[in-house]
N, C-alpha and C. Protein backbone atom coordinates (compact mmCIF):
# COMPACT_ATOMS: atom_id res chain seq x y z
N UNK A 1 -7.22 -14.16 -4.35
CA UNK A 1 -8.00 -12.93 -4.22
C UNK A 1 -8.01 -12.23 -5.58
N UNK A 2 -9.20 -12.17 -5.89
CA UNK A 2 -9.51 -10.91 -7.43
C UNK A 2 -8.50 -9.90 -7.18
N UNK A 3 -8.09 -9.53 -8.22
CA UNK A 3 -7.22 -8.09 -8.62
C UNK A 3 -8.14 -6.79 -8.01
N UNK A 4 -9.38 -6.85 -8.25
CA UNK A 4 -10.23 -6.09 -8.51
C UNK A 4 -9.98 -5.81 -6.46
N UNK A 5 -9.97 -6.68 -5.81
CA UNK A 5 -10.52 -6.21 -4.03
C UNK A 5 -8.67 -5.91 -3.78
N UNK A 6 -7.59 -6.52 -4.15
CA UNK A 6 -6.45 -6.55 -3.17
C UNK A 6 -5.88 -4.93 -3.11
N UNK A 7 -6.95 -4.02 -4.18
CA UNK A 7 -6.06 -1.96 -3.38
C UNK A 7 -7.10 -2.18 -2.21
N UNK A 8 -7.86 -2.48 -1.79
CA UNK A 8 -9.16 -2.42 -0.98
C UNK A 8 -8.43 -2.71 0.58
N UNK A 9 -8.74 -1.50 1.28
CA UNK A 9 -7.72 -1.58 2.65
C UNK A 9 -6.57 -0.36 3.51
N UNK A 10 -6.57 -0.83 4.41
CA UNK A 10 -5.57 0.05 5.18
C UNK A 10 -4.14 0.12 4.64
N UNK A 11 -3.40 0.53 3.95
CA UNK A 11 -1.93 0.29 3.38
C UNK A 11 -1.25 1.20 3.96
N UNK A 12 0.13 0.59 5.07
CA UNK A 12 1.14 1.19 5.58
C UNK A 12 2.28 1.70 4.56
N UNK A 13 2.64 2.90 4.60
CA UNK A 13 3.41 3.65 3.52
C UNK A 13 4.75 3.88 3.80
N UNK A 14 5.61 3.07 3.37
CA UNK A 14 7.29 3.55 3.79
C UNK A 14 7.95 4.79 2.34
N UNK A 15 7.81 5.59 2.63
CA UNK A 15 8.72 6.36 1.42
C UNK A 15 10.56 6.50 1.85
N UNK A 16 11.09 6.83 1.21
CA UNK A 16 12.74 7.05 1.35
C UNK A 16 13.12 7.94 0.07
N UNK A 17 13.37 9.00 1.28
CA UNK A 17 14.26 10.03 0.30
C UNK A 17 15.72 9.98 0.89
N UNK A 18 16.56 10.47 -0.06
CA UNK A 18 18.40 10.21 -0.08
C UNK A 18 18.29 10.70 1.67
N UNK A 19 17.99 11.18 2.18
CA UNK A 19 18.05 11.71 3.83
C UNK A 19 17.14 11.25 4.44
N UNK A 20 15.69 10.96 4.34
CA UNK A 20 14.91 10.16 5.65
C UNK A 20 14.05 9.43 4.86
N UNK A 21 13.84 8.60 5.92
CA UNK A 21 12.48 8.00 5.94
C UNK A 21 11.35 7.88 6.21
N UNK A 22 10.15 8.13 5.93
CA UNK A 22 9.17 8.77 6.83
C UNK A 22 7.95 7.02 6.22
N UNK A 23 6.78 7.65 7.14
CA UNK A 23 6.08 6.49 7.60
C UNK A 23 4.65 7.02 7.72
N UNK A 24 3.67 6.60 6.94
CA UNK A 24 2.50 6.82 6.62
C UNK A 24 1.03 6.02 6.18
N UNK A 25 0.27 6.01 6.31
CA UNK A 25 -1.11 5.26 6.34
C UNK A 25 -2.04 6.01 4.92
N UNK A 26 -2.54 4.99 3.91
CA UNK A 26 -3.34 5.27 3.18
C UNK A 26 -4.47 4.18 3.19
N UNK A 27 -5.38 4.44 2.92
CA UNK A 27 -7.11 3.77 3.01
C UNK A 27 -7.47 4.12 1.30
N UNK A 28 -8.03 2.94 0.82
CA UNK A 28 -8.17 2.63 -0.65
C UNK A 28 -8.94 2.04 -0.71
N UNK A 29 -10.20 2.39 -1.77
CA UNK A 29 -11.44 1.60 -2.06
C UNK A 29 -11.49 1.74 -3.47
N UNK A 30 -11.60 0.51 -4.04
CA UNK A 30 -11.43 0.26 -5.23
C UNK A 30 -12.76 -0.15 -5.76
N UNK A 31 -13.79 0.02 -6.78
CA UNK A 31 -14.90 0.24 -6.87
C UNK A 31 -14.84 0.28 -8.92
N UNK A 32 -15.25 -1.30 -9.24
CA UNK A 32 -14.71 -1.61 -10.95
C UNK A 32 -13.05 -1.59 -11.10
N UNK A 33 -12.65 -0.19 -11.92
CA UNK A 33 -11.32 0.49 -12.44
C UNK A 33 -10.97 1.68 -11.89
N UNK A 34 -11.47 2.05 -10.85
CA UNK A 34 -11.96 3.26 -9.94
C UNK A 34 -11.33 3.10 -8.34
N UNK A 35 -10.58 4.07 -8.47
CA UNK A 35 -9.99 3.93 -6.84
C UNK A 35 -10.29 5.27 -6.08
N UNK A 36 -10.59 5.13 -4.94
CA UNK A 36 -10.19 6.71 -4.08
C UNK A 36 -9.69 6.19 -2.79
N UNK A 37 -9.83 7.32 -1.71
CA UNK A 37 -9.07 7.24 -0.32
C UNK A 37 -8.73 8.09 -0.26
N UNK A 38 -7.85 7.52 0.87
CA UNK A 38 -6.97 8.93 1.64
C UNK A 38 -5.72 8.90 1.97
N UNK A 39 -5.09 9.81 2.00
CA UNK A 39 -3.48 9.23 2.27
C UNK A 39 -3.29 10.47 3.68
N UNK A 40 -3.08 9.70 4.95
CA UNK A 40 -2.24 10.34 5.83
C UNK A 40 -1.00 10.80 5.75
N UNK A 41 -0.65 11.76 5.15
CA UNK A 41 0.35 11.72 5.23
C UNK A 41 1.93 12.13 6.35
N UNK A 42 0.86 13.08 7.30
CA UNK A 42 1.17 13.39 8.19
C UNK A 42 0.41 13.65 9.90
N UNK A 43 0.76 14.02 10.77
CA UNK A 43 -0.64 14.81 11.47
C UNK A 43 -1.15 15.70 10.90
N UNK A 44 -0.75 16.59 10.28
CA UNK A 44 -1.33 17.64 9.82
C UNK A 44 -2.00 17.11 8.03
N UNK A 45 -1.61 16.62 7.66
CA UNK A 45 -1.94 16.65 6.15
C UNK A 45 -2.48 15.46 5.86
N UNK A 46 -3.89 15.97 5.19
CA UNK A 46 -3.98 14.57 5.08
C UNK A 46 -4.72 15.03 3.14
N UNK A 47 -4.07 13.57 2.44
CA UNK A 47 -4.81 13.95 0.85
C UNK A 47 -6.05 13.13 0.89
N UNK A 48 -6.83 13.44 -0.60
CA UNK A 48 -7.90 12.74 -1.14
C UNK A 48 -7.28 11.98 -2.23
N UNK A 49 -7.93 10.97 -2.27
CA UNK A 49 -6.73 10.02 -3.49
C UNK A 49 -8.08 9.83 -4.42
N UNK A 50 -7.83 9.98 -6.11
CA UNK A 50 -8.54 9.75 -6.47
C UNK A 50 -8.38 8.88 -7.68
N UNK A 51 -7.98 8.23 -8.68
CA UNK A 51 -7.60 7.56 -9.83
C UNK A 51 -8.11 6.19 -10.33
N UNK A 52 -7.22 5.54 -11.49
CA UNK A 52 -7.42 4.35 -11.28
C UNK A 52 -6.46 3.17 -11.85
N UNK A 53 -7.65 1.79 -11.43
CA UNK A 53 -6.50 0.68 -11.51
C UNK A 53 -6.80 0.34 -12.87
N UNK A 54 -5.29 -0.08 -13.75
CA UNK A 54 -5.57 -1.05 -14.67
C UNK A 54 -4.82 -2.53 -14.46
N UNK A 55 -5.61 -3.42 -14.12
CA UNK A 55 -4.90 -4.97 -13.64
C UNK A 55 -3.68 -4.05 -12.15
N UNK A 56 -2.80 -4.68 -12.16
CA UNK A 56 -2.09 -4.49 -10.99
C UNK A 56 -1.54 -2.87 -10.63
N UNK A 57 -1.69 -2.28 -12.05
CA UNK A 57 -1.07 -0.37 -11.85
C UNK A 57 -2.31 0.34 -11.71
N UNK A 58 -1.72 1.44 -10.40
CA UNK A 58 -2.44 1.98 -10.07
C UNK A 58 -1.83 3.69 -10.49
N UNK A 59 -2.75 4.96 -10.90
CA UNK A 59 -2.77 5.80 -11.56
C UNK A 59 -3.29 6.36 -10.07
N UNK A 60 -2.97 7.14 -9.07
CA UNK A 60 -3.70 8.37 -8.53
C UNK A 60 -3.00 9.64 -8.67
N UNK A 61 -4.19 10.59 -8.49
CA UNK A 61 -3.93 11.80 -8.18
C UNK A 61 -4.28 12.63 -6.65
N UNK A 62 -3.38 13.23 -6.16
CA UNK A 62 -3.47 13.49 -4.59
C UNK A 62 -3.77 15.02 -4.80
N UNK A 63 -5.10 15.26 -3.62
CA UNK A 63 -5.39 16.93 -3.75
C UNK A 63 -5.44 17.01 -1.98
N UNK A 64 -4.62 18.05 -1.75
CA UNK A 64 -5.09 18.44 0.13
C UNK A 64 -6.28 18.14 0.18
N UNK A 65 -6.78 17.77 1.56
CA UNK A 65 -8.01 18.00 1.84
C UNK A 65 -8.43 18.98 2.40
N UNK A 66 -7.76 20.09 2.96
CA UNK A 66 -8.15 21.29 2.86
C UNK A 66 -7.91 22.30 1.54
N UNK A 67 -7.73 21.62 0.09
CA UNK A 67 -7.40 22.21 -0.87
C UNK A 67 -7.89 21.59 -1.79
N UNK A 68 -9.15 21.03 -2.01
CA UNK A 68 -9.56 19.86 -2.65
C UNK A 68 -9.90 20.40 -4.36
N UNK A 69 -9.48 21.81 -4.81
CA UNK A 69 -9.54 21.88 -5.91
C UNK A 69 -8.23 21.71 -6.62
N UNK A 70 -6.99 21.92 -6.21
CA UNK A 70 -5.62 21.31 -6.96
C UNK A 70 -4.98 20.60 -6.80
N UNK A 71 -5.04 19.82 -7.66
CA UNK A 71 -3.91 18.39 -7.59
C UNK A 71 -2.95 19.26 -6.99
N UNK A 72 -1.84 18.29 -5.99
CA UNK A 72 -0.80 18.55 -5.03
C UNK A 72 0.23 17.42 -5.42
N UNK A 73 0.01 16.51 -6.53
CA UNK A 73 0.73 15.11 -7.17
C UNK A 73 -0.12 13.93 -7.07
N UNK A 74 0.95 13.28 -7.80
CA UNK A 74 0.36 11.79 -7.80
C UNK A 74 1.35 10.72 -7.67
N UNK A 75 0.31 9.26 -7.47
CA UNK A 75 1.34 8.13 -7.27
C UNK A 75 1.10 7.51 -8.12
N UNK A 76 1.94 6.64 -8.79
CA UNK A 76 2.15 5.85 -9.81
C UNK A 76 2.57 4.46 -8.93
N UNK A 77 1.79 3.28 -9.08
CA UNK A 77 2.19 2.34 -8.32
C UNK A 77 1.81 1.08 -8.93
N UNK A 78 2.45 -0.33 -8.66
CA UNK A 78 2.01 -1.45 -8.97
C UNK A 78 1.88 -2.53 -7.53
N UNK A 79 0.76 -2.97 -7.79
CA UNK A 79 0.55 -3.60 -6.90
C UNK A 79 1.15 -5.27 -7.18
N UNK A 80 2.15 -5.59 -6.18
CA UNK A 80 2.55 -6.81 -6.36
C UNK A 80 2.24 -8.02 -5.29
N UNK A 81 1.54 -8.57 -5.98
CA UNK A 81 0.87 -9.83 -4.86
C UNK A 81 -0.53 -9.50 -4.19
N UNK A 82 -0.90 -9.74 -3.13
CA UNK A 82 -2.30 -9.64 -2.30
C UNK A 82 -1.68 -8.27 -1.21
N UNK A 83 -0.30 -8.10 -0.90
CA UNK A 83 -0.27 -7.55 -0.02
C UNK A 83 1.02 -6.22 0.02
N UNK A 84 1.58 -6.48 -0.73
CA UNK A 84 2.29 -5.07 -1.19
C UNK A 84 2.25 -4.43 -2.61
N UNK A 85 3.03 -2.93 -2.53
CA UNK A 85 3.13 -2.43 -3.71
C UNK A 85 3.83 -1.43 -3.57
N UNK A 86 4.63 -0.87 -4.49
CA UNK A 86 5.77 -0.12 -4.44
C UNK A 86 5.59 0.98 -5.86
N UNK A 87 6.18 2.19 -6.00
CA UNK A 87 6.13 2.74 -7.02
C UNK A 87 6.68 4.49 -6.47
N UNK A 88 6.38 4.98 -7.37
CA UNK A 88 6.22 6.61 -7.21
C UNK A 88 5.66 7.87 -6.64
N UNK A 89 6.12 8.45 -5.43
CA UNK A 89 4.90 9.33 -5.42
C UNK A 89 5.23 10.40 -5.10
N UNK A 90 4.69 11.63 -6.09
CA UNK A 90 5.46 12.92 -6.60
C UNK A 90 4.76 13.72 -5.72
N UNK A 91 5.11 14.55 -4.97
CA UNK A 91 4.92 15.81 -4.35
C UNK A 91 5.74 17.02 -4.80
N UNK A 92 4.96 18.21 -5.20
CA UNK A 92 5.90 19.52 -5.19
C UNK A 92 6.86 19.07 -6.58
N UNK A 93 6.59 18.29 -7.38
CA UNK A 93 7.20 18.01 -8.83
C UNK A 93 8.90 16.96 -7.94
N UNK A 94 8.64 16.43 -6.73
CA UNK A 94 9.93 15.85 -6.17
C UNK A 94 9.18 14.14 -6.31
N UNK A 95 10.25 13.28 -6.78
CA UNK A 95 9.65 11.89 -7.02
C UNK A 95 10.10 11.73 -5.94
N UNK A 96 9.46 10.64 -5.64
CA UNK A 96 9.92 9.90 -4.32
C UNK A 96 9.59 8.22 -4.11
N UNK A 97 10.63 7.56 -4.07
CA UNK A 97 10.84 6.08 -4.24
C UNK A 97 9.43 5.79 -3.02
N UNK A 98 8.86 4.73 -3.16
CA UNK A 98 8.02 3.95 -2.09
C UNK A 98 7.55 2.72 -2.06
N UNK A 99 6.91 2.16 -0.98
CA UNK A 99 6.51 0.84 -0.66
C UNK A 99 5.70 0.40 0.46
N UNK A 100 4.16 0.08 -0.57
CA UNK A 100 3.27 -0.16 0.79
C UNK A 100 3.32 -1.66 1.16
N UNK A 101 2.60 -2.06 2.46
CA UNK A 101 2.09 -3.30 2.87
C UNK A 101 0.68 -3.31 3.42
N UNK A 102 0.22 -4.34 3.13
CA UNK A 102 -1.05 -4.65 4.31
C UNK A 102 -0.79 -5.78 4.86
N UNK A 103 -0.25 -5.38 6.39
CA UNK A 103 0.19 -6.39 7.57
C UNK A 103 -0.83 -7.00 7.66
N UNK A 104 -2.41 -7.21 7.72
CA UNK A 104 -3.07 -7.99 8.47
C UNK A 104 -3.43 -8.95 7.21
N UNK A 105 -2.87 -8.27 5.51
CA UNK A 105 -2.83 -10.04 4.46
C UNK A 105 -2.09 -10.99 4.75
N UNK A 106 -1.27 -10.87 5.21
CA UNK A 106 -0.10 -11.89 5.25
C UNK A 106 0.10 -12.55 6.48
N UNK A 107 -0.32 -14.15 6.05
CA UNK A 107 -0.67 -14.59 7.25
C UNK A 107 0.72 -14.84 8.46
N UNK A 108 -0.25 -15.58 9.21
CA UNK A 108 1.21 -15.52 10.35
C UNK A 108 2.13 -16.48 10.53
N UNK A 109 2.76 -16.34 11.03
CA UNK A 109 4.04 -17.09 10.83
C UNK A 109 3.81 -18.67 11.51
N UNK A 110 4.06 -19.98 10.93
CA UNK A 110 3.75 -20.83 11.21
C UNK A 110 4.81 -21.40 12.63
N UNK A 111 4.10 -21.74 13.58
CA UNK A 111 4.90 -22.25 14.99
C UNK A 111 5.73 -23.21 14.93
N UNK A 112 6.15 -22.80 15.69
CA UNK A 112 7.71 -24.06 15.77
C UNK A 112 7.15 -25.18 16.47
N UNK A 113 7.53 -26.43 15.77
CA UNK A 113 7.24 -27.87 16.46
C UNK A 113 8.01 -28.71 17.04
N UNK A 114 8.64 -29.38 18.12
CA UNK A 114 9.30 -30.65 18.68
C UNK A 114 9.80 -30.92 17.33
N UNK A 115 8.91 -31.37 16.42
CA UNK A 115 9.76 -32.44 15.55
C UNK A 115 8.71 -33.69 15.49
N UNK A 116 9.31 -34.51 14.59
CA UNK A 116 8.68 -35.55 14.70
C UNK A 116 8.71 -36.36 15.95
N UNK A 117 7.53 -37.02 16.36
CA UNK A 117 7.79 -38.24 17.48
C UNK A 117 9.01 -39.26 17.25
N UNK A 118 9.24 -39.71 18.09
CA UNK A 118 10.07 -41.33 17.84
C UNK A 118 9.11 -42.01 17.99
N UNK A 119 8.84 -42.91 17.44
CA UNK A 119 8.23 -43.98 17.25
C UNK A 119 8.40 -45.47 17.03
N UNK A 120 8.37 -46.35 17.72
CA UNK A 120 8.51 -47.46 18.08
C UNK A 120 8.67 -48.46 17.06
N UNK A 121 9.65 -49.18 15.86
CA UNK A 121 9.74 -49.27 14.62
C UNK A 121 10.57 -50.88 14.40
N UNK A 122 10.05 -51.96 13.70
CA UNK A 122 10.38 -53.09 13.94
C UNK A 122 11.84 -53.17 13.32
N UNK A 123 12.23 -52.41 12.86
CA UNK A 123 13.81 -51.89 12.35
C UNK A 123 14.66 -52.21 13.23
């Protein structure tokens, strides 16, 4: 898959701060060197993502969407592989460790088989 399509998608958001963990959904359309979306970050909150990619790092900046004139932070991230990416993402000047996935890249898990036949062998 091009560099250019794999931000392109639903990305599940694990952050971890020294006390919790919280759990969140961002939507990313990547368009040239040009990214936007949205980041759920909560029920109540949701941002506008706006920045961009160079090769696998991604540069956004997050504004409320009921506040769409001031940046509120940004994420600093690298995308590793087709289906995750991990990096930074600052709220309120607080960093915060993170790590997305897109569950439906990664294919599924291959089924368990018997095994080989026995087979009938002039041995």
């Amino acid at each position: 898959m091009p560099v250019e399509q794999v931000a392109n998608g639903t990305w599940q958001v694990i952050m971890q701060t020294r006390d919790n963990i919280t759990y969140s959904s961002m939507k990313l359309v990547n368009v040239g060197t040009k990214i936007t979306g949205t980041w759920q970050f909560d029920r109540k909150t949701l941002f506008n993502l706006t920045g961009t990619r160079d090769g696998s790092h991604l540069k956004l900046d997050l504004k409320r969407a009921d506040k769409p004139d001031a940046v509120a932070g940004s994420i600093d991230a690298v995308i590793d592989g087709i289906a995750d990416m991990f990096g930074i993402i600052t709220l309120g000047g607080v960093e915060t460790p993170f790590q997305g996935a897109q569950h439906s890249r990664v294919p599924p898990p291959v089924e368990a088989t018997t095994g080989p036949l026995v087979s009938p062998t002039p041995y």
